[in-house]
Protein backbone atom coordinates (compact mmCIF):
# COMPACT_ATOMS: atom_id res chain seq x y z
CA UNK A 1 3.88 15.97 -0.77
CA UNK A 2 2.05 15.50 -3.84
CA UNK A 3 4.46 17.83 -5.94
CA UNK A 4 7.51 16.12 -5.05
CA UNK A 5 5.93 12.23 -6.19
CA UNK A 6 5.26 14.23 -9.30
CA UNK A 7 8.44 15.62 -9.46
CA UNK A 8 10.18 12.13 -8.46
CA UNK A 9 7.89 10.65 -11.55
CA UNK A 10 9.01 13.46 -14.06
CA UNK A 11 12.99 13.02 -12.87
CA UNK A 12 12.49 9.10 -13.59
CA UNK A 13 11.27 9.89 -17.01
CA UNK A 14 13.70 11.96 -17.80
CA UNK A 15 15.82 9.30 -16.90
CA UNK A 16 14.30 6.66 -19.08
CA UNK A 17 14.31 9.19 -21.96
CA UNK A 18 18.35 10.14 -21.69
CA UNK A 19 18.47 6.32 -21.09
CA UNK A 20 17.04 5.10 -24.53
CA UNK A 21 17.80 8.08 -26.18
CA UNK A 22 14.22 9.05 -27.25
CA UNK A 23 12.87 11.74 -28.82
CA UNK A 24 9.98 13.64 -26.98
CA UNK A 25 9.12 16.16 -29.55
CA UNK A 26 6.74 15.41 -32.39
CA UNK A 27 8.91 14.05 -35.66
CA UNK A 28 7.79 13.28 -39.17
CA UNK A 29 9.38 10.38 -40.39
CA UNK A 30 8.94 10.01 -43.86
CA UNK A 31 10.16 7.74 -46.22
CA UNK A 32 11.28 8.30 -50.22
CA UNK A 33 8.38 8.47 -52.60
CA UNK A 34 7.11 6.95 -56.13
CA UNK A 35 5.83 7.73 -59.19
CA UNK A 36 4.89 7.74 -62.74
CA UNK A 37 4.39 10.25 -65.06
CA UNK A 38 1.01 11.00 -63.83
CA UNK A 39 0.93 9.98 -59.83
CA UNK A 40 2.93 10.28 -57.11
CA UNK A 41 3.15 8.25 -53.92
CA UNK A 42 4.23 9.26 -50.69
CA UNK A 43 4.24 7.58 -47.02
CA UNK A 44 5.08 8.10 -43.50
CA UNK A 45 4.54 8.42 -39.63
CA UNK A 46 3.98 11.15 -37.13
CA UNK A 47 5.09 9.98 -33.78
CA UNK A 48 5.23 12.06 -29.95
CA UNK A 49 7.87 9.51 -28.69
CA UNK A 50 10.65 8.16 -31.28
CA UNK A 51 14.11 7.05 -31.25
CA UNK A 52 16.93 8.88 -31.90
CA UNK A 53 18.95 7.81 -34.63
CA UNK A 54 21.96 5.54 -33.70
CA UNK A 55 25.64 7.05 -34.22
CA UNK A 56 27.74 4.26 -33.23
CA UNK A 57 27.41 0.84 -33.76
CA UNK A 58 29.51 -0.92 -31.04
CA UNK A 59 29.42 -4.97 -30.81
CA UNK A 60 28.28 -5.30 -27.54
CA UNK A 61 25.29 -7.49 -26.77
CA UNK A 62 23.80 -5.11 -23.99
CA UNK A 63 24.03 -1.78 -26.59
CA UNK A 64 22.52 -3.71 -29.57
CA UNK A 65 19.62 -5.33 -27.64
CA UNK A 66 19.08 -2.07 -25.99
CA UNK A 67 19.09 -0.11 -29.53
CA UNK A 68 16.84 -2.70 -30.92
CA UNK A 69 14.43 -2.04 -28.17
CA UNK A 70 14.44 1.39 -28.92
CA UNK A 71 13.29 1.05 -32.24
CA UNK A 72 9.63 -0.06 -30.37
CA UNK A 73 9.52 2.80 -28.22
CA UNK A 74 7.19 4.85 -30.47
CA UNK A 75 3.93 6.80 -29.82
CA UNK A 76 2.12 7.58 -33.02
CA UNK A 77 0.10 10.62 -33.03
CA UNK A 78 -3.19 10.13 -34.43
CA UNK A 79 -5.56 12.64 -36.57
CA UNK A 80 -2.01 14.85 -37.00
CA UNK A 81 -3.15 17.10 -40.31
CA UNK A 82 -0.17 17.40 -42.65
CA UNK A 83 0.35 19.27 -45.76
CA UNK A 84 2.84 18.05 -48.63
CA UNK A 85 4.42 21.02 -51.11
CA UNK A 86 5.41 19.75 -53.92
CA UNK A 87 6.09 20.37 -57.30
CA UNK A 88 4.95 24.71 -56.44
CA UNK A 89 1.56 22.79 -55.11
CA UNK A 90 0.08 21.89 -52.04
CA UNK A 91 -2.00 18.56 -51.11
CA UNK A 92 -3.50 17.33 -47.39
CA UNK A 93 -3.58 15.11 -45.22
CA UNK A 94 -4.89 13.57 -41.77
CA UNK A 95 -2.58 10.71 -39.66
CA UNK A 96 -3.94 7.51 -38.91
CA UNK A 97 -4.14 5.42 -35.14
CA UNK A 98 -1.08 4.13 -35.41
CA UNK A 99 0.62 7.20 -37.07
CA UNK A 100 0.76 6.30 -40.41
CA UNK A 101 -0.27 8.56 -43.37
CA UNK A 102 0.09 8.62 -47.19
CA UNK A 103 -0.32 11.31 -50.33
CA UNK A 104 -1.39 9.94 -53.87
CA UNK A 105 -2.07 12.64 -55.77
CA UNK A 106 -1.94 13.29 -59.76
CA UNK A 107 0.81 15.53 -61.44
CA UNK A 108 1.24 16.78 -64.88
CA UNK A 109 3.30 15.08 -66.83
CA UNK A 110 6.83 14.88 -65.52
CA UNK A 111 10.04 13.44 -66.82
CA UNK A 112 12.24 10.89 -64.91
CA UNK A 113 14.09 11.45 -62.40
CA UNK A 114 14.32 12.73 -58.55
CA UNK A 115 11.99 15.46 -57.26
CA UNK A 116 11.85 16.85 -53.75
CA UNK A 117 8.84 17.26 -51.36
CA UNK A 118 8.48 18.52 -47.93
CA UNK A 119 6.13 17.59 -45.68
CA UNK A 120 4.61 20.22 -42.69
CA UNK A 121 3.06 18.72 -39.29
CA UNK A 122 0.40 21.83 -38.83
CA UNK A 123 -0.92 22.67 -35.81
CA UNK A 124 -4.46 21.59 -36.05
CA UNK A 125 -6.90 23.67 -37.92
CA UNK A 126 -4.21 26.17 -38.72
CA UNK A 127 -1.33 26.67 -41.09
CA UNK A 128 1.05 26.89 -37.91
CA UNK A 129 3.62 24.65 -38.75
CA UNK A 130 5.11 22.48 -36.01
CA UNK A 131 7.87 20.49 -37.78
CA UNK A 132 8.61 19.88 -41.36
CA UNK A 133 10.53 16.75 -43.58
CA UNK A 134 12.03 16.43 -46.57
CA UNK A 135 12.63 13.40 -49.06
CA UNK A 136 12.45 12.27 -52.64
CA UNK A 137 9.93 10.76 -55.23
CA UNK A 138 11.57 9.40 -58.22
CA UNK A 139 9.94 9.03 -61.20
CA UNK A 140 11.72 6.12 -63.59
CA UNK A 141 12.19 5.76 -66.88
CA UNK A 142 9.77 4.16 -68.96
CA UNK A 143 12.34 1.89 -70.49
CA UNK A 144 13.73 0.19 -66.98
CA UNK A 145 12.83 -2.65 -65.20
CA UNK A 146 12.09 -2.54 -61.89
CA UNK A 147 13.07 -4.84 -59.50
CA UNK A 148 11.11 -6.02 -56.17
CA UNK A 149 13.18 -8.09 -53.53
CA UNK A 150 12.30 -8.96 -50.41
CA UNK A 151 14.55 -8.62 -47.67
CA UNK A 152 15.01 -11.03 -44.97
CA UNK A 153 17.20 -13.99 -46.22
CA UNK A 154 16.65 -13.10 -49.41
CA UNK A 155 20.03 -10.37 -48.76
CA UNK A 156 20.30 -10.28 -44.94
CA UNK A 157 20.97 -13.48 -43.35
CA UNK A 158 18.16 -13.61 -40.78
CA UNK A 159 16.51 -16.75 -39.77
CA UNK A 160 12.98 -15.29 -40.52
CA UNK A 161 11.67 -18.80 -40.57
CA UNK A 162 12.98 -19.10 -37.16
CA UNK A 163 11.43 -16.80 -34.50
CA UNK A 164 13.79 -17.59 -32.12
CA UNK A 165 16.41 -17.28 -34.14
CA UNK A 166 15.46 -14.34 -35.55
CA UNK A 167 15.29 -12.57 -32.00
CA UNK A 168 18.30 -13.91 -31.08
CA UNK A 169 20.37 -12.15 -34.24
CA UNK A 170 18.16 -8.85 -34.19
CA UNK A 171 18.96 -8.75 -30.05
CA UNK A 172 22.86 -9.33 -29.98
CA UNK A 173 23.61 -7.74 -34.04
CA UNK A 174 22.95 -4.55 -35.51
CA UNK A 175 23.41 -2.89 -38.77
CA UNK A 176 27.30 -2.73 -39.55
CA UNK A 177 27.64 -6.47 -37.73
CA UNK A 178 24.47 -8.14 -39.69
CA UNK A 179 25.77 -10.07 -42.87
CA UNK A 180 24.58 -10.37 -46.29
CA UNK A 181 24.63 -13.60 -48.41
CA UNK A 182 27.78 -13.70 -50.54
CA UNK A 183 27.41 -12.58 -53.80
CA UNK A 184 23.84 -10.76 -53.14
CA UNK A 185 25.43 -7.18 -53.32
CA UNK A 186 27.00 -7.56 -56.51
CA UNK A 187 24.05 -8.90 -57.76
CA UNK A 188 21.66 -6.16 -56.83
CA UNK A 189 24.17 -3.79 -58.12
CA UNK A 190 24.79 -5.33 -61.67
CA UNK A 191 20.91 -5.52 -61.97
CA UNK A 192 20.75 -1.64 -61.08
CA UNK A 193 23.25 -0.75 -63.14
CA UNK A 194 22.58 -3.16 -66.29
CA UNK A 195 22.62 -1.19 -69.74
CA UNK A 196 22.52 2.14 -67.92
CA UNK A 197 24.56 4.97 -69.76
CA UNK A 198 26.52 7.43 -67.75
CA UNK A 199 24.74 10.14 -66.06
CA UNK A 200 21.26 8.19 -66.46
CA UNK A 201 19.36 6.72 -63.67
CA UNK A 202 19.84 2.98 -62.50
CA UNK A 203 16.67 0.62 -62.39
CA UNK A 204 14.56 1.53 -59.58
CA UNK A 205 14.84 -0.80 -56.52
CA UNK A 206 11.56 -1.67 -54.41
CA UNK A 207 12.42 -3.19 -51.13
CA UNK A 208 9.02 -4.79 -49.55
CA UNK A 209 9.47 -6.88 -46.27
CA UNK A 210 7.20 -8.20 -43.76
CA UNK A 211 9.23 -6.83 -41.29
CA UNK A 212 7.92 -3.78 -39.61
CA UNK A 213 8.14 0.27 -39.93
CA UNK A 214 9.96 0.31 -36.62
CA UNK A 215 13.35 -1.08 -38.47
CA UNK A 216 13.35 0.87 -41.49
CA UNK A 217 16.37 2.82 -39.84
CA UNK A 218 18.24 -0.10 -39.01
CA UNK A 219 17.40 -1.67 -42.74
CA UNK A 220 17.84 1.30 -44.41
CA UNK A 221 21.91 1.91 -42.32
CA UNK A 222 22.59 -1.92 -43.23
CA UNK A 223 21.45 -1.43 -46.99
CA UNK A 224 23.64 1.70 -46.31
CA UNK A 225 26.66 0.18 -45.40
CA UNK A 226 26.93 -2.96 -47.77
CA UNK A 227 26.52 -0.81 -50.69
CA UNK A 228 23.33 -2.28 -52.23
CA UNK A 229 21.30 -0.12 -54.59
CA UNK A 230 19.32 2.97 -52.87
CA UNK A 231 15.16 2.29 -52.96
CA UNK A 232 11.88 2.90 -51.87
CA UNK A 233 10.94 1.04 -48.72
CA UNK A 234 7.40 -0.71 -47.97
CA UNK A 235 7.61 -2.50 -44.77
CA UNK A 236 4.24 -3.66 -42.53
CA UNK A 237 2.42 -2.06 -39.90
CA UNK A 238 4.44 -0.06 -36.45
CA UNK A 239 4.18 -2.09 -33.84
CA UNK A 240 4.65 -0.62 -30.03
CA UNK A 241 7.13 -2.39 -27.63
CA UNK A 242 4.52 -5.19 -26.23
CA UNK A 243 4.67 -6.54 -29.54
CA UNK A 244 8.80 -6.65 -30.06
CA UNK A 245 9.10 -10.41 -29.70
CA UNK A 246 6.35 -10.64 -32.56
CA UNK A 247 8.27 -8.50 -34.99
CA UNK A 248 8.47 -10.13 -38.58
CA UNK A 249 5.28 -12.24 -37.60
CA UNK A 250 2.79 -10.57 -39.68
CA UNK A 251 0.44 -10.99 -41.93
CA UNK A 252 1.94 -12.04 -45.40
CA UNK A 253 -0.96 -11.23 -47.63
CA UNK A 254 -0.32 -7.61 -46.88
CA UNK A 255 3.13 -8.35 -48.61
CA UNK A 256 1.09 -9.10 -51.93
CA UNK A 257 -1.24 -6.08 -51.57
CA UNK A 258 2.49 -3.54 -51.39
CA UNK A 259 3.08 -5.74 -54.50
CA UNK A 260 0.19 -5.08 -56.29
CA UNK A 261 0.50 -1.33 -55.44
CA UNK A 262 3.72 -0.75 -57.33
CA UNK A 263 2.46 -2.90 -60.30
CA UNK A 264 -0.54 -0.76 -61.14
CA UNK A 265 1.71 1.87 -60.34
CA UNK A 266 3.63 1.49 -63.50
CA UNK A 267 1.47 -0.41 -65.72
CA UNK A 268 4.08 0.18 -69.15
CA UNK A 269 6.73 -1.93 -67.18
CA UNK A 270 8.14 -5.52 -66.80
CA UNK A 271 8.93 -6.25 -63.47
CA UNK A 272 11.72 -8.92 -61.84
CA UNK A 273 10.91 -10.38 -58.04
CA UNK A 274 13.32 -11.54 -55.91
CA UNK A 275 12.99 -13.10 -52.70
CA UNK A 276 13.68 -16.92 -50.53
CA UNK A 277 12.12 -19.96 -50.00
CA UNK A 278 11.83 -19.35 -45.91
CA UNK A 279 8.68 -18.37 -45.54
CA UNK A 280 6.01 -17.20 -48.45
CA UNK A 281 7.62 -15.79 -51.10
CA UNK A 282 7.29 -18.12 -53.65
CA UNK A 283 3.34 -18.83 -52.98
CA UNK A 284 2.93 -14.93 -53.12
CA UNK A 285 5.30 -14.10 -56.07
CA UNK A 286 3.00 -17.29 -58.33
CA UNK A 287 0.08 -15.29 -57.07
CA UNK A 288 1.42 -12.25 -58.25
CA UNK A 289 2.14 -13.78 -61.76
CA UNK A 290 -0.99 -15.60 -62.24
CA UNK A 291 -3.05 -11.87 -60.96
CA UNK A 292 -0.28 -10.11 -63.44
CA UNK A 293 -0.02 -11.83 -67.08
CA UNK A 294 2.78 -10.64 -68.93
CA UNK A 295 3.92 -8.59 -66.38
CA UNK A 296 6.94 -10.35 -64.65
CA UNK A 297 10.23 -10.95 -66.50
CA UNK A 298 11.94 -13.29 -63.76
CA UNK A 299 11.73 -14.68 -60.41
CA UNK A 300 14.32 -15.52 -58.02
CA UNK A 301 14.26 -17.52 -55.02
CA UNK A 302 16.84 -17.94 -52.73
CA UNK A 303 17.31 -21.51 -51.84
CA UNK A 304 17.97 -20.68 -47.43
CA UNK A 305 18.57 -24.36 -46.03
CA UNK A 306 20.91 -27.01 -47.58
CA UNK A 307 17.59 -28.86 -49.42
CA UNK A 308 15.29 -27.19 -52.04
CA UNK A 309 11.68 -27.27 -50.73
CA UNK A 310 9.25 -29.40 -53.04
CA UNK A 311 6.20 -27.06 -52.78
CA UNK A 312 8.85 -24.03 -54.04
CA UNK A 313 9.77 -26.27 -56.74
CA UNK A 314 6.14 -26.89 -57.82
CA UNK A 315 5.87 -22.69 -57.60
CA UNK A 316 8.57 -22.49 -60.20
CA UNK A 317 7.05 -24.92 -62.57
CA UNK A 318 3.63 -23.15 -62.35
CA UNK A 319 5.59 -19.65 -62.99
CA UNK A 320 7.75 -21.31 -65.85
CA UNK A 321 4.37 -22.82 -67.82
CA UNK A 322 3.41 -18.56 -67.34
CA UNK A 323 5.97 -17.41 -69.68
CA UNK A 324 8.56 -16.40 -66.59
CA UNK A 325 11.93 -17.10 -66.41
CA UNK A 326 12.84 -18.34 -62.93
CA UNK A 327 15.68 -19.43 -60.98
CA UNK A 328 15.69 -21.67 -57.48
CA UNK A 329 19.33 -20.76 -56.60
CA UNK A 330 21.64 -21.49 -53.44
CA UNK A 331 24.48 -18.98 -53.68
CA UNK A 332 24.22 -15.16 -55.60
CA UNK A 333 26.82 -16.75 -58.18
CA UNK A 334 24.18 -18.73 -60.35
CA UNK A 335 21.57 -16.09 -59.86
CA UNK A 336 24.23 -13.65 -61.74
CA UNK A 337 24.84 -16.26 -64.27
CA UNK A 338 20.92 -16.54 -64.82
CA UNK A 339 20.56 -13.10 -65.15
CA UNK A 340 23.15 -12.63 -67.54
CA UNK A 341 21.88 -15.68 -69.98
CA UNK A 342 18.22 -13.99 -69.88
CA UNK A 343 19.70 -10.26 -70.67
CA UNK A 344 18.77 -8.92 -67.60
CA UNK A 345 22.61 -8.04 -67.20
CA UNK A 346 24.53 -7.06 -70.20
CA UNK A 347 27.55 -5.61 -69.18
CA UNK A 348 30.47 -7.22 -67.55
């Protein structure tokens, strides 16, 4: 009796599995790294349970709420030991609770561009290797800028001010029917591309959101699909499927401490933030300048309703008196025409 309830249990997982299309094998899921001439950075999660990557993106409200779900049915494997080759070399590390782990380590000097590294999941206290992954660090050039946007409704139209909202779009949308603002893409792209000669690197891209680990897929196909400039990701903490109708409700000062991280992370630099007035960009970006002197070329803000906010206003005013040139815009089209009269684009 009691092996067929156990086997009645195991054929209803199995169901649930083929059902939400779930991995049940451990995964690395690493994310492209950063890095100057003497450090690299390097992130990512080692989950039991993960989703499978979607192949078709349908417009039907039952597929996308159900592949949205998905993205929260993760189990993180804790105290996983992990070893990163890179570069002929070979550094270590250990997972934490909820997954997450992350190599810094120093380099010799190394020029620009894009290096590989793999990453092994060992079986613990061996050299066994379970799994492996492989992405890219890039290192830029000296000379760029390096831009830092946001990402919700500062290039995807998504009502993060608006948790309701917000559900409502992530539930019935996914990442070939999600929009971005007009003009946004061409934007991003003349930034990237500004002054760069053939066959050189464009400016590095940072995209840093306080929307969660669990939709860096989804982001990352969407970013994908409209064409805007490849980057490194830094999104907030993986939350678990109790805690889906909370997603993009986190913590913003986290936001400022990614920020910070890629700052000291190329201290030579100048740096241009973008982001909206919907939630608290333009409280963290001042922050960022006054913490920063000298350190940020521009600010944008992305005006989201019909009315510009007073508070945001008083933000650009206080970053303005800092030496930084700023624009408070409603559509893309001014934002390009800023950038162009400050020499952040110089080709037409």
């Amino acid at each position: 009796m009691a092996d067929t309830h156990t086997s009645f249990i195991v054929k209803i997982r199995h169901f649930f599995l083929r059902l939400f299309r779930l991995n049940t094998f451990p995964v690395i899921k690493l994310y492209p790294g950063f890095g100057n001439k003497s450090q690299c950075y390097l992130y990512g999660h080692v989950l039991a349970v993960s989703p499978k990557l979607r192949n078709r993106h349908r417009n039907n409200f039952l597929l996308n709420t159900l592949a949205l779900l998905r993205l929260f049915m993760v189990r993180p494997i804790a105290g996983a030991e992990l070893r990163l080759t890179y570069n002929h070399k070979t550094y270590f590390a250990v997972s934490q609770d909820d997954g997450f782990f992350k190599f810094e380590w120093d380099v010799e000097v190394q020029l620009p561009g894009n290096f590989t590294a793999l990453v092994s999941l060992l079986v613990k206290n061996t050299t066994n290797v379970i799994t492996t992954a492989q992405t890219s660090i890039n290192i830029p050039d000296a000379g760029q800028f390096i831009f830092i946007s946001d990402i919700d409704d500062t290039f995807l139209v998504s009502h993060s001010g608006n948790l309701r909202k917000r559900l409502y779009v992530l539930l019935t949308k996914n990442a070939h029917s999600r929009k971005p603002f007009e003009g946004v893409v061409n934007h991003y792209n003349l930034l990237s591309m500004s002054g760069v000669d053939e066959g050189k690197s464009a400016h590095p891209f940072f995209y840093v959101s306080s929307s969660e680990w669990n939709l860096y897929d989804y982001i990352k196909e969407f970013s994908r699909q409209n064409k805007l400039p490849e980057g490194v990701y830094l999104l907030n903490q993986l939350k678990r499927i109790s805690q889906v109708f909370k997603t993009g409700q986190n913590n913003h000062s986290t936001k400022f401490m990614r920020i910070v991280r890629i700052l000291e992370a190329y201290p030579e630099q100048q740096f241009v933030l973008l982001g909206d007035d919907s939630q608290e960009d333009p409280n963290i970006y001042a922050s960022v300048v006054s913490h920063f002197p000298g350190k940020i070329f521009s600010v944008y803000i992305r005006q989201v309703r019909n009315m510009p906010k007073i508070h945001v206003q008083e933000r650009i005013k206080q970053m303005e008196t800092a030496g930084v040139f700023c624009c408070y815009f409603k559509h893309s089209a001014e934002a390009v025409i800023h950038s162009r009269t400050i020499g952040l684009i110089t080709h037409v």
